[in-house]
Protein backbone atom coordinates (compact mmCIF):
# COMPACT_ATOMS: atom_id res chain seq x y z
CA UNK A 1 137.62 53.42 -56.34
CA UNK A 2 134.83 50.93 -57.14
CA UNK A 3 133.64 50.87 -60.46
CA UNK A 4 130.04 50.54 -61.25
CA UNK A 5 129.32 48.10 -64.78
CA UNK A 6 126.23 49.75 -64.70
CA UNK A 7 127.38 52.92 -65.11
CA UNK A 8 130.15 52.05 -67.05
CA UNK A 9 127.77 50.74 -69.66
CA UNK A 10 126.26 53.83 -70.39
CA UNK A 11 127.82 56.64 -68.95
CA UNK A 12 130.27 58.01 -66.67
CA UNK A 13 133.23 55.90 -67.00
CA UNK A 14 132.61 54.59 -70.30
CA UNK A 15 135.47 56.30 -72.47
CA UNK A 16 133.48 57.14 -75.64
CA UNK A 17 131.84 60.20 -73.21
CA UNK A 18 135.06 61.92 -73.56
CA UNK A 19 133.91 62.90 -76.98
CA UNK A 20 130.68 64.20 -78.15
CA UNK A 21 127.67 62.53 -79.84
CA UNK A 22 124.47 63.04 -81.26
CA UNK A 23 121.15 64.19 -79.92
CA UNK A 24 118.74 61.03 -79.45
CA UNK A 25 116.32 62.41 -81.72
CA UNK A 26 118.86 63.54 -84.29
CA UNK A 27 118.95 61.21 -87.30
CA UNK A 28 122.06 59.87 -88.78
CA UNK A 29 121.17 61.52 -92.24
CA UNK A 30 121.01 64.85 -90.92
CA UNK A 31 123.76 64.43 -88.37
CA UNK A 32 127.22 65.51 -88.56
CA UNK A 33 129.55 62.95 -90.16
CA UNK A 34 132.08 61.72 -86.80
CA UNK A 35 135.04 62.79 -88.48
CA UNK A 36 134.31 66.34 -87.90
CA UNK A 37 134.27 65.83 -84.44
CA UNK A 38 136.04 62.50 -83.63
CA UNK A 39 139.79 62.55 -83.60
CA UNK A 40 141.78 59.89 -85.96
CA UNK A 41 138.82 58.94 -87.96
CA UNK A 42 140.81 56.73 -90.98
CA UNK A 43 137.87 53.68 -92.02
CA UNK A 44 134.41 54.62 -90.57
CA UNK A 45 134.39 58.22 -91.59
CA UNK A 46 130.66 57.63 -93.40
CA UNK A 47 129.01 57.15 -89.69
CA UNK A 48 127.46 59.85 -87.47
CA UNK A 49 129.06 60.40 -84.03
CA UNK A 50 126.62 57.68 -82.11
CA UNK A 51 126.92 54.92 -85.03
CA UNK A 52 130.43 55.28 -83.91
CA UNK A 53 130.37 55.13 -80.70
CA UNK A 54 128.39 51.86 -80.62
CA UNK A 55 130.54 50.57 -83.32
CA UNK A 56 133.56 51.01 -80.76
CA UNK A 57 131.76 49.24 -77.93
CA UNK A 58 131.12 46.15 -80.53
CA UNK A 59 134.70 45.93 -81.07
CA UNK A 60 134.67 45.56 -77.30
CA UNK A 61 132.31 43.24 -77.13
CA UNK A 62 133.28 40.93 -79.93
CA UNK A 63 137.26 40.65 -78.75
CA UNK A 64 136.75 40.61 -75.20
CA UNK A 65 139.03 43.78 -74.73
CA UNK A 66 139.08 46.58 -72.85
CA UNK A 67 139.12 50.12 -74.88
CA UNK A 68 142.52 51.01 -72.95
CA UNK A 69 143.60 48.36 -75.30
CA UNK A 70 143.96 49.94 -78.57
CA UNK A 71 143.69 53.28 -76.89
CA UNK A 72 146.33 55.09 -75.06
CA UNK A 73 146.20 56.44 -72.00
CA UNK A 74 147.39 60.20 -71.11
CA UNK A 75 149.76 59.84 -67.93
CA UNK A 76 148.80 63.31 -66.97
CA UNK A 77 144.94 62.74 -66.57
CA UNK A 78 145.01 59.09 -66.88
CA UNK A 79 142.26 59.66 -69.77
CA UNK A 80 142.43 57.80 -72.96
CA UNK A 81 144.04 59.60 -75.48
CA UNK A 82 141.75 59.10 -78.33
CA UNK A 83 143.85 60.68 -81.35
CA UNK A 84 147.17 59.33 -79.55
CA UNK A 85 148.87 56.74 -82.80
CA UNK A 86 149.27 52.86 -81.37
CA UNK A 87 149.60 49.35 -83.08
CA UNK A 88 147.08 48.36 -82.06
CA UNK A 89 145.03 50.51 -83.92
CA UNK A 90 146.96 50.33 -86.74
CA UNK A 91 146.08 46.38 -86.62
CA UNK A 92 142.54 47.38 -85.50
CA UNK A 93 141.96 49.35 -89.03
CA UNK A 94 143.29 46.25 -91.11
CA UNK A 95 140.76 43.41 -89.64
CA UNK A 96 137.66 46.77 -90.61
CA UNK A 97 139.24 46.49 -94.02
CA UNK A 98 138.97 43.16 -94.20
CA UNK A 99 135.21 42.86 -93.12
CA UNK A 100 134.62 45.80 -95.37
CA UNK A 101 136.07 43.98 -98.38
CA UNK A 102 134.37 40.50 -97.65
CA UNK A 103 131.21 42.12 -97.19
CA UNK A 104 131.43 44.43 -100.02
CA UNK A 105 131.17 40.89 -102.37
CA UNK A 106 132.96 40.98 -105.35
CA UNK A 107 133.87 37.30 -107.22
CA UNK A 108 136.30 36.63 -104.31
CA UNK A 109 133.42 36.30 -101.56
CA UNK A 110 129.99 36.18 -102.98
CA UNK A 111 127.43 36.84 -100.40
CA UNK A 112 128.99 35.71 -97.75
CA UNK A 113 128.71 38.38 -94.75
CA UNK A 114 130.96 38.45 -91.67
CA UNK A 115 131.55 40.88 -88.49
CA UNK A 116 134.27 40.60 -86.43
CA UNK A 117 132.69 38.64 -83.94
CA UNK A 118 132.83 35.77 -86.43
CA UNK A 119 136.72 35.16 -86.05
CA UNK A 120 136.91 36.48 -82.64
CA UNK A 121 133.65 35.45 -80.90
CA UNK A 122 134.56 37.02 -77.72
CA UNK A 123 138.20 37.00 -77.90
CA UNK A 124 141.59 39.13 -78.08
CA UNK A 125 143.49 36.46 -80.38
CA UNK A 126 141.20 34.42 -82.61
CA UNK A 127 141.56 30.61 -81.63
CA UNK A 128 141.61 30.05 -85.60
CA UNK A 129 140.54 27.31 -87.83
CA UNK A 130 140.49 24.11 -85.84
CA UNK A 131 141.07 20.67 -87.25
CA UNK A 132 138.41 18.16 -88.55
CA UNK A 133 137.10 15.60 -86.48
CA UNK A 134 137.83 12.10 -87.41
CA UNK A 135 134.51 10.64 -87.68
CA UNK A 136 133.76 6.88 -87.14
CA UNK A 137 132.43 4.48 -89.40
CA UNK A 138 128.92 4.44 -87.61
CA UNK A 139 129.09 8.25 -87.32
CA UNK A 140 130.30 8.09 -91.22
CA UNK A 141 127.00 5.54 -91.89
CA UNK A 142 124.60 7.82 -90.06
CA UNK A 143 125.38 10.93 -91.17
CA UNK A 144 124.97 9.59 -95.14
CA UNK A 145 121.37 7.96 -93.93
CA UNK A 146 120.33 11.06 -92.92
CA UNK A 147 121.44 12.53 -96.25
CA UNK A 148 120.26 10.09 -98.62
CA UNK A 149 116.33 10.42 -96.43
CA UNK A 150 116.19 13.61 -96.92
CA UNK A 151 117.22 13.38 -100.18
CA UNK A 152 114.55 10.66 -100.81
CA UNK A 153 111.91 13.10 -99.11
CA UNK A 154 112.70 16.05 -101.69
CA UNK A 155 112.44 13.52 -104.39
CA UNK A 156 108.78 12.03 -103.43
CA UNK A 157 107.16 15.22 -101.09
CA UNK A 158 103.64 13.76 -99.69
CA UNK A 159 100.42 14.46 -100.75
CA UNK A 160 99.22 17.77 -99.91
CA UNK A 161 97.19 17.32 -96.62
CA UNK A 162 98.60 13.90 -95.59
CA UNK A 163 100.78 12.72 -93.04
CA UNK A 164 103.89 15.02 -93.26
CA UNK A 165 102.90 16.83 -95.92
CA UNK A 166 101.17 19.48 -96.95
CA UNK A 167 98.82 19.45 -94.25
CA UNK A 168 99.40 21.45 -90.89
CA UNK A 169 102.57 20.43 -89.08
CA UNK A 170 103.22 19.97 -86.03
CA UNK A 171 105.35 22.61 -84.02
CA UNK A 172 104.33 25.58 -81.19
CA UNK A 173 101.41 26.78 -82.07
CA UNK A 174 101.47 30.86 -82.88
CA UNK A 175 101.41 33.01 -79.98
CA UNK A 176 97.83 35.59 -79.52
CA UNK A 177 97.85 39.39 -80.58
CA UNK A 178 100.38 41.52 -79.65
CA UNK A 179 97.50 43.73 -78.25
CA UNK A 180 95.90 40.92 -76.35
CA UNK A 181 99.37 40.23 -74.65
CA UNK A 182 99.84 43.78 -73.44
CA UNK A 183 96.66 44.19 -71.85
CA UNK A 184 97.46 40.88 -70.20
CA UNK A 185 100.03 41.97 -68.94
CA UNK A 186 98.45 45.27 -67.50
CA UNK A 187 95.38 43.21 -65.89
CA UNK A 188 98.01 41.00 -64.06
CA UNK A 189 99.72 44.39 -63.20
CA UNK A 190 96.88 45.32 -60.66
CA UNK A 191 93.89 47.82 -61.07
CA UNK A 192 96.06 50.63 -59.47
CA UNK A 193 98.70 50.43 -62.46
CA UNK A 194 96.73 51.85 -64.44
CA UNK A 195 96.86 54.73 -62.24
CA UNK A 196 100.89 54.63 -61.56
CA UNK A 197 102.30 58.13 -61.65
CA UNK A 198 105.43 57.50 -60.17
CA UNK A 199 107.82 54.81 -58.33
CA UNK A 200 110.71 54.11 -56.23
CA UNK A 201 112.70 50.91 -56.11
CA UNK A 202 115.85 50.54 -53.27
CA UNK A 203 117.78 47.79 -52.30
CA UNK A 204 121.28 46.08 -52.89
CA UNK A 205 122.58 45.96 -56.58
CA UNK A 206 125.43 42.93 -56.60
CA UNK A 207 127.92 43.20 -59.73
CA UNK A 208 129.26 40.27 -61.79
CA UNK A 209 132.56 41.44 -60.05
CA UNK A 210 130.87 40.34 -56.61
CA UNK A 211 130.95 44.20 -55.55
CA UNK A 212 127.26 44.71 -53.12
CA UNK A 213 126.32 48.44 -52.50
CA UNK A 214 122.36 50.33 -52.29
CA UNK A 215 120.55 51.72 -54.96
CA UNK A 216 117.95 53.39 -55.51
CA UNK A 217 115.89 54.17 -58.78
CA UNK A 218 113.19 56.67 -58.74
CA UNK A 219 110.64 57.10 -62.00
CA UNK A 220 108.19 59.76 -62.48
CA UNK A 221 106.47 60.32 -65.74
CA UNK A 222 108.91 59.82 -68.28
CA UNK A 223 111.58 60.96 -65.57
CA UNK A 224 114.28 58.57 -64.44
CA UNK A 225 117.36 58.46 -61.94
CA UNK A 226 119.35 55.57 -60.82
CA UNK A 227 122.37 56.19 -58.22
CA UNK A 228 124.51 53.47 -56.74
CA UNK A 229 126.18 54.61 -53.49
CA UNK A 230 129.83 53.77 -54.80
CA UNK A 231 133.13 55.29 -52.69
CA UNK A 232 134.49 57.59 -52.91
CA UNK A 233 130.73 58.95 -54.00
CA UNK A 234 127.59 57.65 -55.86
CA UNK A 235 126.92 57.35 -59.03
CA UNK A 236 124.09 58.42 -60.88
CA UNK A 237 122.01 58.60 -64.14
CA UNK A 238 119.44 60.85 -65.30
CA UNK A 239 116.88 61.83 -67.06
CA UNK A 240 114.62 64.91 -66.86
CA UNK A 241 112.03 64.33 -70.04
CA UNK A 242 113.79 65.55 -72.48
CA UNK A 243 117.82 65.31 -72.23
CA UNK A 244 119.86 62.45 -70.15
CA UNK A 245 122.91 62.38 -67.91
CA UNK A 246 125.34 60.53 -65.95
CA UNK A 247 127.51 61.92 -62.89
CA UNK A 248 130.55 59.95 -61.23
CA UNK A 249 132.51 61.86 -58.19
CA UNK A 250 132.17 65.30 -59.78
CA UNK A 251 132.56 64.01 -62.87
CA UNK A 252 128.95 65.21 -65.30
CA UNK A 253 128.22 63.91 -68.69
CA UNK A 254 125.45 64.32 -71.22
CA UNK A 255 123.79 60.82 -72.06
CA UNK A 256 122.36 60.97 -75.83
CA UNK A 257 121.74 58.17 -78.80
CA UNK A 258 122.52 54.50 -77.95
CA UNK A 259 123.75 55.71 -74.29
CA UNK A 260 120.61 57.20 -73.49
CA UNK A 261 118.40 54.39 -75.21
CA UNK A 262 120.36 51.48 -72.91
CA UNK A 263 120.11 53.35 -69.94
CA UNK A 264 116.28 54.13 -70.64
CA UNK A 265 116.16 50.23 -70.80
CA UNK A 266 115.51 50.18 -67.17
CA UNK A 267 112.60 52.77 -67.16
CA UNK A 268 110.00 50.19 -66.95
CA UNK A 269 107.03 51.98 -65.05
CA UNK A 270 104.74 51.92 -67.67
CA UNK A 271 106.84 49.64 -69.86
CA UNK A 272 103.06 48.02 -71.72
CA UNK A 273 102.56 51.59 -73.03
CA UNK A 274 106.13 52.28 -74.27
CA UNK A 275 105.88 48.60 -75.98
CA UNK A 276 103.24 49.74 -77.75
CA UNK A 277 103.85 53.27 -78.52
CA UNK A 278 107.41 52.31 -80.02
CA UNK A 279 106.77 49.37 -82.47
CA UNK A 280 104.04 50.33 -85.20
CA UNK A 281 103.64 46.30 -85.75
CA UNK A 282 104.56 43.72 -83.53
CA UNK A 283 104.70 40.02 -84.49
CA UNK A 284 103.46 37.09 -81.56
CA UNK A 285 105.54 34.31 -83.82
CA UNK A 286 104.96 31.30 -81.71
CA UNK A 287 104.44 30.27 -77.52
CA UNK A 288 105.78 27.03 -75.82
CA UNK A 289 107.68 25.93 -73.07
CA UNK A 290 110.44 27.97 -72.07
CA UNK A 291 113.38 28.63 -68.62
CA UNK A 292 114.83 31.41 -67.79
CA UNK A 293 118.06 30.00 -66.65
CA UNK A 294 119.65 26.44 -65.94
CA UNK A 295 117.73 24.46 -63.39
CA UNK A 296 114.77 26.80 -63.42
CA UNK A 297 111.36 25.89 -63.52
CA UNK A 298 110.29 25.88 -66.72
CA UNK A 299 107.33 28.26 -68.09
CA UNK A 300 104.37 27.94 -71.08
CA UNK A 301 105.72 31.56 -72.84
CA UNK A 302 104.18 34.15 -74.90
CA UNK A 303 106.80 35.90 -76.80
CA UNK A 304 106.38 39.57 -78.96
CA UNK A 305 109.12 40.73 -80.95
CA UNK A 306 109.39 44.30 -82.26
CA UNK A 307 111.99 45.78 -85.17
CA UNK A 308 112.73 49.99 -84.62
CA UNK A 309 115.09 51.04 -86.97
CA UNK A 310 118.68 49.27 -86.10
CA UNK A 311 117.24 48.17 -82.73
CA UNK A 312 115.08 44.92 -82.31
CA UNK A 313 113.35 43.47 -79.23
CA UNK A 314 112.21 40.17 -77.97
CA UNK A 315 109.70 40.37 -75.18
CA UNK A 316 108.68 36.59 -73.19
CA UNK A 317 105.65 36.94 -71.10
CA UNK A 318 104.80 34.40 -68.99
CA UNK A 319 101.06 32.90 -70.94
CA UNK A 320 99.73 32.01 -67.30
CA UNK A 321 100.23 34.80 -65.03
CA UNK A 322 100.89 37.57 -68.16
CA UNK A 323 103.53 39.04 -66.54
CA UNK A 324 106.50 40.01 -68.45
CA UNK A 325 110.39 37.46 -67.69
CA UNK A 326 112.36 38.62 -70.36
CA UNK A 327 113.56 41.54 -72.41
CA UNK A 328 116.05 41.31 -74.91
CA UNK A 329 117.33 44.25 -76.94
CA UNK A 330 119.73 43.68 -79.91
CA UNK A 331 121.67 46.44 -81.63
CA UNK A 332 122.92 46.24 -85.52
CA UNK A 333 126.28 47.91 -85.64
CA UNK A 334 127.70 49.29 -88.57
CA UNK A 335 130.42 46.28 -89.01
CA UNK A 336 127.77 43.61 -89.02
CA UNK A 337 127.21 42.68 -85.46
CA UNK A 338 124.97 43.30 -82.57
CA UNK A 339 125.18 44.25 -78.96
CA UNK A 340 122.57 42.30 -76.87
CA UNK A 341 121.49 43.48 -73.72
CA UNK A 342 118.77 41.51 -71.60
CA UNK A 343 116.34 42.45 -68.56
CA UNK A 344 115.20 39.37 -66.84
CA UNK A 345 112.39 39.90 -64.24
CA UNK A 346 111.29 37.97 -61.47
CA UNK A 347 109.56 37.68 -57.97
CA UNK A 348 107.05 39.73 -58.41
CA UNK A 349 104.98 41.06 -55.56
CA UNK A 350 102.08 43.13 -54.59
CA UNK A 351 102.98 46.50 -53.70
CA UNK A 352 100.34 49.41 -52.92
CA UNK A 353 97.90 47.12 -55.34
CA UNK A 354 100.64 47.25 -58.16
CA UNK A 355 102.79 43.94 -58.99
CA UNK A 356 106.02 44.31 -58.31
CA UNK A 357 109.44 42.73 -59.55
CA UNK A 358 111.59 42.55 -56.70
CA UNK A 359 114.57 40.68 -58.47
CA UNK A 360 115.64 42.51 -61.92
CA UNK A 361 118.75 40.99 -63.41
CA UNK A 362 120.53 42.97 -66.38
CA UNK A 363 123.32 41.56 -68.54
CA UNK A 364 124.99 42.78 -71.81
CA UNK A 365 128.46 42.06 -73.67
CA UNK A 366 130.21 43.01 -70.39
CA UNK A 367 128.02 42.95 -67.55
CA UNK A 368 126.13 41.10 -65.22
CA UNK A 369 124.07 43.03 -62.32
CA UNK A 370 121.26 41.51 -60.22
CA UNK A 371 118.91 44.10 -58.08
CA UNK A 372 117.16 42.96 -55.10
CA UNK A 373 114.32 45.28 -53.97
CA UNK A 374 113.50 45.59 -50.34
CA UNK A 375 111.22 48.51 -50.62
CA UNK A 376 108.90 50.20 -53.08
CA UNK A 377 106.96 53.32 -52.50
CA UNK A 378 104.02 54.10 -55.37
CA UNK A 379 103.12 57.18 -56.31
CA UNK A 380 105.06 59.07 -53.54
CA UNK A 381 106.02 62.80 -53.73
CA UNK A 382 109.06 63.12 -56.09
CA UNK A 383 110.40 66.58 -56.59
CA UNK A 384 110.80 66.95 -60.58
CA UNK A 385 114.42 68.79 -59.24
CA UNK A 386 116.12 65.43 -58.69
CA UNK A 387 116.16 64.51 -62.62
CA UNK A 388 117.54 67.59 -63.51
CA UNK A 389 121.28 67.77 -64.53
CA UNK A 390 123.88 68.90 -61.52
């Protein structure tokens, strides 16, 4: 069976789902504590169900494992056995304890604050502390310049308003109002966006695996679905207004908290609205020259960046055109870290008067999925019984 990243991101496949979690709009001060409903709950037991859940996926993230590896797996259903004892969770418990205790302070530490990303960065076995690099006697005499300069600087600071000094530096300049961005980025939209009630994208979604198979994501409203046709059967995820849902083979699932939020990600019909409706304040800290990826042309960039409780975004518009190149979403979890996840759009084209991306690219801790459009259809008939859950 082929496996869809996408969908294991978020839903179907993604072992966490064989538990339950909160409702999106359920706070974790009035929600449950996960113990009561988690199995084997020993260090986290202060965090609500979906603070857990995305706590276990930045463990997977920041090792570079799979959560069959701490996990067992029942032979019967070939399930992970959640509240099934292994070393590895034994071990897994000792490294929380010891980012608990470094980050609680104390004499010991001070204020220094790590996550487990700091030791692992990405891998199963930490590479550990590597040796000093012999430096040269030039390297040795340039390195102490550079201190004793600055040192000299600190000691004698310019006149205010002279070269250097006090006066204005130099630097990218700060970027325009977060409003004046948006509706930027509507005008360059088209007249008829403004007027965009609902949209289909299909095409070809290729995986970071190499894997190529259709797709096709229809928006309505506040309404989304996405299905990749995977065999033995597609692949969906859903959302009807008000709850969220992912299907694989005959396998359904309810999609709530940080599952629904990723996979909502992608519902960017009206995305200018949403910006603004979600982030009270928005800060435009700076614009300059910026690429997209190696070897691409490089852009002048606007870029808007937005704080929502644990979740912050980073939005790059490009300052000519106003069209939006970049999302990035980061994630606090409870140990410290973040999971990032990032949109990149590109090739935009006209479609029924509305500009178009017709190459999205979305990558996070584990993925890497590129969508190429071939067709678009604007404000086509949508039955409102498609979003519902099977």
């Amino acid at each position: 069976m082929i496996v869809s990243p996408r969908l294991l991101r978020v839903a179907c496949l993604a072992p966490f789902l064989a538990l339950p979690v909160l409702h999106a709009q359920q706070s974790a001060a009035t929600a449950p504590d996960a113990p009561h409903e988690w199995k084997d709950v020993q260090i986290l037991k202060d965090l609500s169900e979906d603070e857990l859940g995305l706590t276990m996926r930045y463990f997977a993230a920041s090792t570079g494992r799979t959560c069959g590896s701490c996990h067992a797996t029942d032979k019967a259903t070939g399930h992970l056995d959640f509240p099934a004892k292994t070393d590895a969770k034994k071990t897994s418990r000792e490294m929380m304890q010891i980012v608990q205790a470094v980050n609680g302070g104390g004499d010991e530490f001070g204020k220094l604050k790590i996550n487990c990303g700091t030791c692992h960065q990405g891998q199963g076995c930490p590479a550990g502390f590597q040796t000093a690099t012999m430096l040269t006697s030039e390297q040795m005499i340039q390195a102490n310049t550079q201190t004793a300069m600055a040192a000299l600087r600190a000691a004698n600071p310019p006149a205010p308003g002279g070269p250097g000094g006090g006066g204005p530096r130099n630097g990218p300049p700060p970027g325009p109002p977060a409003a004046e961005v948006l509706k930027k980025l509507t005008d360059a939209l088209g007249p008829a966006a403004a007027s965009l009630q609902a949209r289909e994208l299909s095409g070809i979604v290729t995986t970071r695996t190499a894997q190529v198979v259709p797709f096709t994501i229809r928006q309505k409203g506040s309404m989304y679905l996405e299905t990749e046709q995977l065999m033995p059967g597609p692949q969906t995820i859903g959302f009807d207004g008000t709850a969220g849902w992912s299907k694989s083979g005959e396998r359904v699932n309810d999609l709530k908290g940080f599952q629904l939020e990723s996979a909502l990600r992608a519902a960017d019909m009206s995305l200018a609205k949403e910006i603004q409706s979600k982030y009270a304040k928005l800060d435009s800290p700076k614009r300059g020259n910026f690429t997209l990826a190696p070897g691409a042309a490089p852009f002048d960039a606007v870029i808007l960046r937005g704080t929502s409780g644990k979740t912050s975004e980073q939005f790059i518009f490009d300052e000519s055109t106003g069209l939006l190149m970049r999302r990035v979403t980061r994630t606090e979890t409870a140990l410290g870290g973040s999971l990032v996840e990032q949109i990149d759009y590109s090739q935009y084209r006209a479609e029924s008067g509305v500009l178009t991306p017709h190459k999205i690219v979305r990558s996070n801790w584990n993925n890497y999925d590129t969508f190429t459009v071939s067709k678009v259809t604007i404000n086509g008939t949508v039955d409102d019984a498609v979003f519902h859950k099977p």
